[in-house]
PDB file of N, CA and C in Angstrom:
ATOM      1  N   UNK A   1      96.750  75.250 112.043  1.00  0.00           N
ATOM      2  CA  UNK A   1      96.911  75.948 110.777  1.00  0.00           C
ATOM      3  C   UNK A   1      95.929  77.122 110.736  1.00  0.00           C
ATOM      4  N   UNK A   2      96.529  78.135 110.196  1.00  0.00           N
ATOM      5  CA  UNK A   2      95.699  79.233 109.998  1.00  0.00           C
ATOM      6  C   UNK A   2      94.684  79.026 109.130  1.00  0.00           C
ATOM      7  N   UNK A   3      93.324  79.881 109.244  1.00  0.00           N
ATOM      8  CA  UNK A   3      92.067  79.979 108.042  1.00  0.00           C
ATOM      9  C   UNK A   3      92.941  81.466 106.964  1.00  0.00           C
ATOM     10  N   UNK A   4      92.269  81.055 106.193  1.00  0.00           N
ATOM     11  CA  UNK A   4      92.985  81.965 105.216  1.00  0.00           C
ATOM     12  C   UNK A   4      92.482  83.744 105.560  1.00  0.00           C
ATOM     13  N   UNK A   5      91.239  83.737 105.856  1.00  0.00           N
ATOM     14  CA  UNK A   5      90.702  85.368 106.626  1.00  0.00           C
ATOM     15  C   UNK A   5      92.030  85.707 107.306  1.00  0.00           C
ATOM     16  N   UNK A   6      92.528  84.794 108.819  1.00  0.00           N
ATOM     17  CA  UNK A   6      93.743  85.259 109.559  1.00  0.00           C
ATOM     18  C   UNK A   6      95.027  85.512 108.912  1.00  0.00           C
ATOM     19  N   UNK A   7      95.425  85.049 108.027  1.00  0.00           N
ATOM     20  CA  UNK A   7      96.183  84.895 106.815  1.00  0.00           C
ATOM     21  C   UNK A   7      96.311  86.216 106.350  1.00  0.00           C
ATOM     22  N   UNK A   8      95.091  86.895 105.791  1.00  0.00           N
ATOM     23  CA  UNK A   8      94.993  87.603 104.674  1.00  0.00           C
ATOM     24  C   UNK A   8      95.021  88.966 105.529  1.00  0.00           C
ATOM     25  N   UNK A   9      94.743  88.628 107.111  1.00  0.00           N
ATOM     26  CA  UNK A   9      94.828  89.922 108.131  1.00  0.00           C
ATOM     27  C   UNK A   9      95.899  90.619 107.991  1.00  0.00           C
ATOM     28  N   UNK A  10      97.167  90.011 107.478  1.00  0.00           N
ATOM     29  CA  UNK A  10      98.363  90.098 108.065  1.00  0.00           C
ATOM     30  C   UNK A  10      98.922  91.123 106.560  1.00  0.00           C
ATOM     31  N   UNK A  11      97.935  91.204 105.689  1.00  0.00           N
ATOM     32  CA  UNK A  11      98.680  91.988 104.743  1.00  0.00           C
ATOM     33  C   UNK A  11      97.704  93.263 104.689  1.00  0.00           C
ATOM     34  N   UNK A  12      97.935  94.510 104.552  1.00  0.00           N
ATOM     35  CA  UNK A  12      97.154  95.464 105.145  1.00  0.00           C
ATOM     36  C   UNK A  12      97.596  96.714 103.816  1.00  0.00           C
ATOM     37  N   UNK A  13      97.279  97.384 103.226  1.00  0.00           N
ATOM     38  CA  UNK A  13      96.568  98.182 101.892  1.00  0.00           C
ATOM     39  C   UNK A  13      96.935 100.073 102.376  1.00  0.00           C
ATOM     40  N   UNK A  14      97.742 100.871 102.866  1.00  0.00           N
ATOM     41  CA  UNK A  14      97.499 101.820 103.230  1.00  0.00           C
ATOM     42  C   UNK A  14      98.243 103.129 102.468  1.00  0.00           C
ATOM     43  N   UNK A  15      97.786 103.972 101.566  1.00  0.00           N
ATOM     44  CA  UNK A  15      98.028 104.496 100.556  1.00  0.00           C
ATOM     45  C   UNK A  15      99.535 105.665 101.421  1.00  0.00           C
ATOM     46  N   UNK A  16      99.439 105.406 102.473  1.00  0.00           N
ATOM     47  CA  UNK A  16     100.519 105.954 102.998  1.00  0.00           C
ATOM     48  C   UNK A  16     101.496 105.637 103.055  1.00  0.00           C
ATOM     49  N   UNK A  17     101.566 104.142 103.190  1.00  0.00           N
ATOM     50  CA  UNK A  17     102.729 102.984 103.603  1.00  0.00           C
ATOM     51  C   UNK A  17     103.117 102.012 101.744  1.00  0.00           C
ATOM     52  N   UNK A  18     104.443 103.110 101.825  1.00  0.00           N
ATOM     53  CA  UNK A  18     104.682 102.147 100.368  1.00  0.00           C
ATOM     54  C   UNK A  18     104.206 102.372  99.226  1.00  0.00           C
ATOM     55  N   UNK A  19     103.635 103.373  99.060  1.00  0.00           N
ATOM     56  CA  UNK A  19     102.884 104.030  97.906  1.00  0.00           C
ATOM     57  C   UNK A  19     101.427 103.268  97.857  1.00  0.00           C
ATOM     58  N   UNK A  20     100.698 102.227  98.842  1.00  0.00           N
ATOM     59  CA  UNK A  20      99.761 101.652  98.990  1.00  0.00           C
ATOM     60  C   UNK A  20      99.825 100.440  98.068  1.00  0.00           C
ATOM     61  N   UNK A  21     101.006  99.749  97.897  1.00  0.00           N
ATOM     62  CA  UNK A  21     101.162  98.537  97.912  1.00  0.00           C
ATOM     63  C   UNK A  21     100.919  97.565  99.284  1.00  0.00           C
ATOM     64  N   UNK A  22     100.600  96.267  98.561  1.00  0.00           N
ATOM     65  CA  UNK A  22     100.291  95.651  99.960  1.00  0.00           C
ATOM     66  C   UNK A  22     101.327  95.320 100.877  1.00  0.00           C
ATOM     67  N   UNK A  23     101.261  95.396 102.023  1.00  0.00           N
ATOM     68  CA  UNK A  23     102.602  95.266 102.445  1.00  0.00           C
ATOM     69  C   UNK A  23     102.303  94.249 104.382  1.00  0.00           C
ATOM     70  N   UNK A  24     103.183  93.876 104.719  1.00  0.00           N
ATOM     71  CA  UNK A  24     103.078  92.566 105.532  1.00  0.00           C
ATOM     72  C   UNK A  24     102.739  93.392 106.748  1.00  0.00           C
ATOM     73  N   UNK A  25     101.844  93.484 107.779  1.00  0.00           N
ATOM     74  CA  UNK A  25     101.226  94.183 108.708  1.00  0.00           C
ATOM     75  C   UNK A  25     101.857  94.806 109.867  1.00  0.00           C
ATOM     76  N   UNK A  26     102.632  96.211 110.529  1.00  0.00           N
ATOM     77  CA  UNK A  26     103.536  96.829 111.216  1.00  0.00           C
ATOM     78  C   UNK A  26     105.074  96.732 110.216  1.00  0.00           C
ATOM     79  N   UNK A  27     105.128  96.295 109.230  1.00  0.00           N
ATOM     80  CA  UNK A  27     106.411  96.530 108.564  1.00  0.00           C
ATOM     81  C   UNK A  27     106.228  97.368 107.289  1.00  0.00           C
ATOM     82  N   UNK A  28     107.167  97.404 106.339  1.00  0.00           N
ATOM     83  CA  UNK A  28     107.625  98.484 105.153  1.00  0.00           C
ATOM     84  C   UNK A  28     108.074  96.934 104.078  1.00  0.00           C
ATOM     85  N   UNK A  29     107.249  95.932 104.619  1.00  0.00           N
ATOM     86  CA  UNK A  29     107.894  94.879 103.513  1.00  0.00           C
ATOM     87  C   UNK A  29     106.639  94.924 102.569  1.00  0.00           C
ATOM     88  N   UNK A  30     107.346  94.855 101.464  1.00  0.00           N
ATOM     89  CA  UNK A  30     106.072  94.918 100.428  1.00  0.00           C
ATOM     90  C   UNK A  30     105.546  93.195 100.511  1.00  0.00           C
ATOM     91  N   UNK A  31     104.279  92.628 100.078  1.00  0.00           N
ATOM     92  CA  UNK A  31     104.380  90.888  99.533  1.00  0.00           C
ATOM     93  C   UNK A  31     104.834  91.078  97.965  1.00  0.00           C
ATOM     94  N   UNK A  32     105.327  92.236  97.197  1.00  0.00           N
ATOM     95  CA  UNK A  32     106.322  91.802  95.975  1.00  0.00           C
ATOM     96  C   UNK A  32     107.507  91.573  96.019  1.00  0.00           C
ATOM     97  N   UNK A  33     108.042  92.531  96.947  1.00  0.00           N
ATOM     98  CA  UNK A  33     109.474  92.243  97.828  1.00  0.00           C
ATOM     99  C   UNK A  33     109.729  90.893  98.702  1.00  0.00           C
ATOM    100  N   UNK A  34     108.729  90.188  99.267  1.00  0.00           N
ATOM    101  CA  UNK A  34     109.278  88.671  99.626  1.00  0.00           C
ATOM    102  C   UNK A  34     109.023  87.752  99.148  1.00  0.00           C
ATOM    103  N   UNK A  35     107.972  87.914  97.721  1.00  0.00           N
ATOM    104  CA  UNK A  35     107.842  87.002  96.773  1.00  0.00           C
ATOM    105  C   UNK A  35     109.232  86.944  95.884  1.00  0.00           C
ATOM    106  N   UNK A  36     109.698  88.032  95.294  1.00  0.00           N
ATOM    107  CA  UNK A  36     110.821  88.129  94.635  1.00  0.00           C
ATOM    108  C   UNK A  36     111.902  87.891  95.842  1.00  0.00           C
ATOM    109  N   UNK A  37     111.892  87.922  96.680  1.00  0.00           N
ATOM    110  CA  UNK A  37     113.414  87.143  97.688  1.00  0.00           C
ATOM    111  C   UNK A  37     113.352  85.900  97.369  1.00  0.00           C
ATOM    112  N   UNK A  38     112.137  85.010  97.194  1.00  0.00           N
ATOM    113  CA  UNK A  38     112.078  83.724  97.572  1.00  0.00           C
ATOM    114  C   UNK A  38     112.066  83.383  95.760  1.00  0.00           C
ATOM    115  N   UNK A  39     111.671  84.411  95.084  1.00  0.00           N
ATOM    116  CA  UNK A  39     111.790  83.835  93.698  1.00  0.00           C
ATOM    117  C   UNK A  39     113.200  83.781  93.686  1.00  0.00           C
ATOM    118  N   UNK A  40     114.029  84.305  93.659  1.00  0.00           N
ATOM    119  CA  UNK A  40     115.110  84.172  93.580  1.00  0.00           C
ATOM    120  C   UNK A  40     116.231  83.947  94.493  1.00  0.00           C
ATOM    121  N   UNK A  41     115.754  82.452  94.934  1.00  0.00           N
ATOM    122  CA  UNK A  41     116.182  81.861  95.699  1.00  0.00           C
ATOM    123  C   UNK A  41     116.718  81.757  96.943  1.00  0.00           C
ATOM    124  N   UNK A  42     116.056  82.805  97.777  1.00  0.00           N
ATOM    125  CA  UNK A  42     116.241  83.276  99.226  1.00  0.00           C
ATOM    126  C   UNK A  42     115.183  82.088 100.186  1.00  0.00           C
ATOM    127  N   UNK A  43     115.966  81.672 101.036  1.00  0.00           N
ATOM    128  CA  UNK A  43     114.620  80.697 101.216  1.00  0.00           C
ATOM    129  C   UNK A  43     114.450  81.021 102.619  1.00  0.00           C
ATOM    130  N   UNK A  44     112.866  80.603 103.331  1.00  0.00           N
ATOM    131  CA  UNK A  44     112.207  81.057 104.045  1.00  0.00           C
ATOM    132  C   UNK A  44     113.007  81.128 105.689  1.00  0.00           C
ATOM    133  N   UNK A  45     113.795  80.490 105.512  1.00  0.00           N
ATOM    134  CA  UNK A  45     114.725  80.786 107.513  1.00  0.00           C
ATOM    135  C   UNK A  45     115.345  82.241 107.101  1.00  0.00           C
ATOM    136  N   UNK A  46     116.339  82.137 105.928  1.00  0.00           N
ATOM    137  CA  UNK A  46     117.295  83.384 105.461  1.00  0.00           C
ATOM    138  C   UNK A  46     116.120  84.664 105.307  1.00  0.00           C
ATOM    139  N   UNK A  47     114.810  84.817 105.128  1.00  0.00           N
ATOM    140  CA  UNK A  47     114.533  85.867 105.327  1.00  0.00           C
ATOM    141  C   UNK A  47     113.836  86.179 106.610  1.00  0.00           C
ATOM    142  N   UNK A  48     114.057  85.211 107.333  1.00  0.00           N
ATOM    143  CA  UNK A  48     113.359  85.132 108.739  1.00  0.00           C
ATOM    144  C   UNK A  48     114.604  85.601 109.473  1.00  0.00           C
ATOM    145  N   UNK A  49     116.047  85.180 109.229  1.00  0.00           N
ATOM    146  CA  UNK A  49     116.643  85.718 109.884  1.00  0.00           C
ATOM    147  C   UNK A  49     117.383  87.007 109.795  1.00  0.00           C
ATOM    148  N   UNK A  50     116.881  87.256 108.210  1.00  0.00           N
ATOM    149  CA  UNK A  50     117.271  88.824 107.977  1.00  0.00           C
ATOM    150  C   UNK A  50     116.574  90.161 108.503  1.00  0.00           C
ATOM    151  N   UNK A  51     114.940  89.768 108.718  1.00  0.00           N
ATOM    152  CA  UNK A  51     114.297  91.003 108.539  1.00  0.00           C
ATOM    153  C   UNK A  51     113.189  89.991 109.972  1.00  0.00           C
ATOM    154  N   UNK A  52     113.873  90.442 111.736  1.00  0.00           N
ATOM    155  CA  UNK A  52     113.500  89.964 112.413  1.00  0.00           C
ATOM    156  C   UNK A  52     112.074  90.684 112.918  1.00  0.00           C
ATOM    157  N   UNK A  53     111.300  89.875 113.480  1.00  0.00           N
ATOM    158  CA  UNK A  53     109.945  89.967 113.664  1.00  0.00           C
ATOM    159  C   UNK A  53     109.155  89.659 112.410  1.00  0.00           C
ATOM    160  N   UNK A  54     109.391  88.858 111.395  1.00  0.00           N
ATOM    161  CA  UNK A  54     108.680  88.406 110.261  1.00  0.00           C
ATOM    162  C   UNK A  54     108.725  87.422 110.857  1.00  0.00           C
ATOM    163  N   UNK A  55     107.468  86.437 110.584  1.00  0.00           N
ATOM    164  CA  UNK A  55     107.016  85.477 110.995  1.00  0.00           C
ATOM    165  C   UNK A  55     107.125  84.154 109.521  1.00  0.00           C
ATOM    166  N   UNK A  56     106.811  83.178 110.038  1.00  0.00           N
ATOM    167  CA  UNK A  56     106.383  82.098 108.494  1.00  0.00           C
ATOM    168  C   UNK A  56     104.949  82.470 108.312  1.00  0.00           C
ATOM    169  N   UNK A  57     104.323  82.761 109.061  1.00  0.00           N
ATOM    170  CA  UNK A  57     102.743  82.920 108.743  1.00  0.00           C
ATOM    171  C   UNK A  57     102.603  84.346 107.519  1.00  0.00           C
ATOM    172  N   UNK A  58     103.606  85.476 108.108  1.00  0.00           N
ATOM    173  CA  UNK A  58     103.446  86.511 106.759  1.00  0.00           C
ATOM    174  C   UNK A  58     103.761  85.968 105.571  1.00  0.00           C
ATOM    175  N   UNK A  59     104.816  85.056 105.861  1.00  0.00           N
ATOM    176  CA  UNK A  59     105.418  84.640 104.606  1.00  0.00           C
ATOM    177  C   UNK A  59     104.224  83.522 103.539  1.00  0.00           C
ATOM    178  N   UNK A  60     103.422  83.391 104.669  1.00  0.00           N
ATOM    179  CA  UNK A  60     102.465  82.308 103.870  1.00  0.00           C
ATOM    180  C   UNK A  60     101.473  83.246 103.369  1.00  0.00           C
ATOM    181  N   UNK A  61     101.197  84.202 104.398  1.00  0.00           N
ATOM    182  CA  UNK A  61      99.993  85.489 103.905  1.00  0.00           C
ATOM    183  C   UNK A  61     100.502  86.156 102.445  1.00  0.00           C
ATOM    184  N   UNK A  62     101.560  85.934 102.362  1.00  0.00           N
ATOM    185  CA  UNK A  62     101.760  86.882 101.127  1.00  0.00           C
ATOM    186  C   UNK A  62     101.844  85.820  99.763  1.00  0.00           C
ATOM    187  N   UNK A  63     102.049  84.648  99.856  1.00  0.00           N
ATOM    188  CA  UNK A  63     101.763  83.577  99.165  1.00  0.00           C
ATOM    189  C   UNK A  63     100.086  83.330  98.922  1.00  0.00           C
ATOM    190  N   UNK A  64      99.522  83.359 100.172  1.00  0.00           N
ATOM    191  CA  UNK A  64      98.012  83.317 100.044  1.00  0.00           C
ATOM    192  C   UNK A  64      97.186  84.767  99.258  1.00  0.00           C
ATOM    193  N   UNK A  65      98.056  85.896  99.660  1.00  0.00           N
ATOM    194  CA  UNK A  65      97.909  87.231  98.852  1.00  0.00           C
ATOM    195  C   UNK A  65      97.716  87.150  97.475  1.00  0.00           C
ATOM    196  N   UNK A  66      98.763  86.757  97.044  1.00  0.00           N
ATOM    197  CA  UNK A  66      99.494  86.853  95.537  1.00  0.00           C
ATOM    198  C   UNK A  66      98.054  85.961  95.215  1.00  0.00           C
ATOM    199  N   UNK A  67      97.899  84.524  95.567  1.00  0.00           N
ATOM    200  CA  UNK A  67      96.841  83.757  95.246  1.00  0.00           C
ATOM    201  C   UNK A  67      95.637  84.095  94.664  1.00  0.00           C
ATOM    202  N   UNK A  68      95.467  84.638  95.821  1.00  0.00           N
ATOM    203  CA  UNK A  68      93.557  85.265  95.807  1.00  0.00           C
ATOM    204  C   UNK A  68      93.967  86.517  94.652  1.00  0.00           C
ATOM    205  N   UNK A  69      95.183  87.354  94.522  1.00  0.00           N
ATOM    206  CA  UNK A  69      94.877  88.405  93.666  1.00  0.00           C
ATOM    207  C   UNK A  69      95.186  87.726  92.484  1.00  0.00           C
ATOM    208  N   UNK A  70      95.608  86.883  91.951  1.00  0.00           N
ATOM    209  CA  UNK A  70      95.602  86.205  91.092  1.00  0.00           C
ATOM    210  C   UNK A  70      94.094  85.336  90.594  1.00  0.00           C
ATOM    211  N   UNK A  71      93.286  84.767  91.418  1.00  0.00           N
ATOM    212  CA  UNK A  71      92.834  83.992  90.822  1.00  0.00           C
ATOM    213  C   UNK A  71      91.722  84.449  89.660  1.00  0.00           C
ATOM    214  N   UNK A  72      91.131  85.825  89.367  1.00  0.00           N
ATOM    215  CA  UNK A  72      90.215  85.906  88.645  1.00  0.00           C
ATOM    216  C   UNK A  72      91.008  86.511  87.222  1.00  0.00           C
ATOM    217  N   UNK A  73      92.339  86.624  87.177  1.00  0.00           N
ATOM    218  CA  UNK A  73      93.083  87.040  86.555  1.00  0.00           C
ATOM    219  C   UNK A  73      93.103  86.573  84.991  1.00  0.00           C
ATOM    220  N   UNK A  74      93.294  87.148  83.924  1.00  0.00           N
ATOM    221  CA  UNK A  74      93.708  86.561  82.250  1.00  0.00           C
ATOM    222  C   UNK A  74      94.908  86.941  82.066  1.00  0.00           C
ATOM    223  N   UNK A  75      95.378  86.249  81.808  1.00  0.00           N
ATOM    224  CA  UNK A  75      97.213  86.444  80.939  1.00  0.00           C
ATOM    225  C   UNK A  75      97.536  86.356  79.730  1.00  0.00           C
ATOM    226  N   UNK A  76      98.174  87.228  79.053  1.00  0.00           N
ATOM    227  CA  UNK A  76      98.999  86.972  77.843  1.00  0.00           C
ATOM    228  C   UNK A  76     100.095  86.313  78.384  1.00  0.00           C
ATOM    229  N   UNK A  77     100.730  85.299  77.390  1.00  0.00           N
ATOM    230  CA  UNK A  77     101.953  85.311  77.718  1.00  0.00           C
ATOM    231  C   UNK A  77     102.922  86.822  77.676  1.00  0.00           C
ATOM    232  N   UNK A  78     104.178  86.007  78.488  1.00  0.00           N
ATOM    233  CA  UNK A  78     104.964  87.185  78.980  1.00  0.00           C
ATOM    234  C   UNK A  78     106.048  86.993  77.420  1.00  0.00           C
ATOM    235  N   UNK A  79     106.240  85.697  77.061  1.00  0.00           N
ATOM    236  CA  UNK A  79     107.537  85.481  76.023  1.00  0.00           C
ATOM    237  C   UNK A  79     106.303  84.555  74.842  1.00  0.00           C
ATOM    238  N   UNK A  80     106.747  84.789  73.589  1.00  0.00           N
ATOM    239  CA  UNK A  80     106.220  84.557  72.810  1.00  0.00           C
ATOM    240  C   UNK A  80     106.834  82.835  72.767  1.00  0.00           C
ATOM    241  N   UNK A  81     106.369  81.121  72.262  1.00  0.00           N
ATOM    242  CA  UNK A  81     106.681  80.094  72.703  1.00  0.00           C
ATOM    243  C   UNK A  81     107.056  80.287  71.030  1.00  0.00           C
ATOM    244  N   UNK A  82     108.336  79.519  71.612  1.00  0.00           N
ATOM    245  CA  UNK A  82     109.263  78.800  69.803  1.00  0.00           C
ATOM    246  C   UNK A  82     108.766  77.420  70.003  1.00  0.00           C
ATOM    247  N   UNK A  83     108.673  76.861  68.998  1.00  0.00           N
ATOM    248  CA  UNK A  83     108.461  75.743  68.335  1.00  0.00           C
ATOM    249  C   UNK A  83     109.772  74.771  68.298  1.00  0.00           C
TER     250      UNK A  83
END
């Protein structure tokens, strides 16, 4: 199993590539673009076999991505809760 450092290698920041969204390392895939495949119900072989040379490990880097940029995070809710 990967350490999360090797993990986090794999997503790379370059204000050139993508408008400098983070994006999965030698590709044009954003990690919002394969979070939203898999949010909506694309699951992890079907984008392995769509967009070849993606690995499961990016797919975990961008899961581990989202993570770490999440964790110091505050939220409003997005929908106000009915009763």
């Amino acid at each position: 199993m990967m350490k999360d450092e090797q993990l986090l290698e794999r997503i790379v920041l370059n204000p050139k590539v993508m408008a400098g969204k983070p994006v999965i390392q030698g590709t044009r895939l954003t990690v919002d673009f394969i979070l939203g495949l898999l949010a909506h119900g694309a699951t992890e072989n079907e984008i392995l076999d769509e967009y070849k040379g993606l690995t499961r490990e990016d797919i975990r880097a961008c899961f581990l991505f989202a993570t770490k940029s999440l964790e110091n995070t505050e939220f409003m809710p997005l929908m106000a809760e009915t009763a």
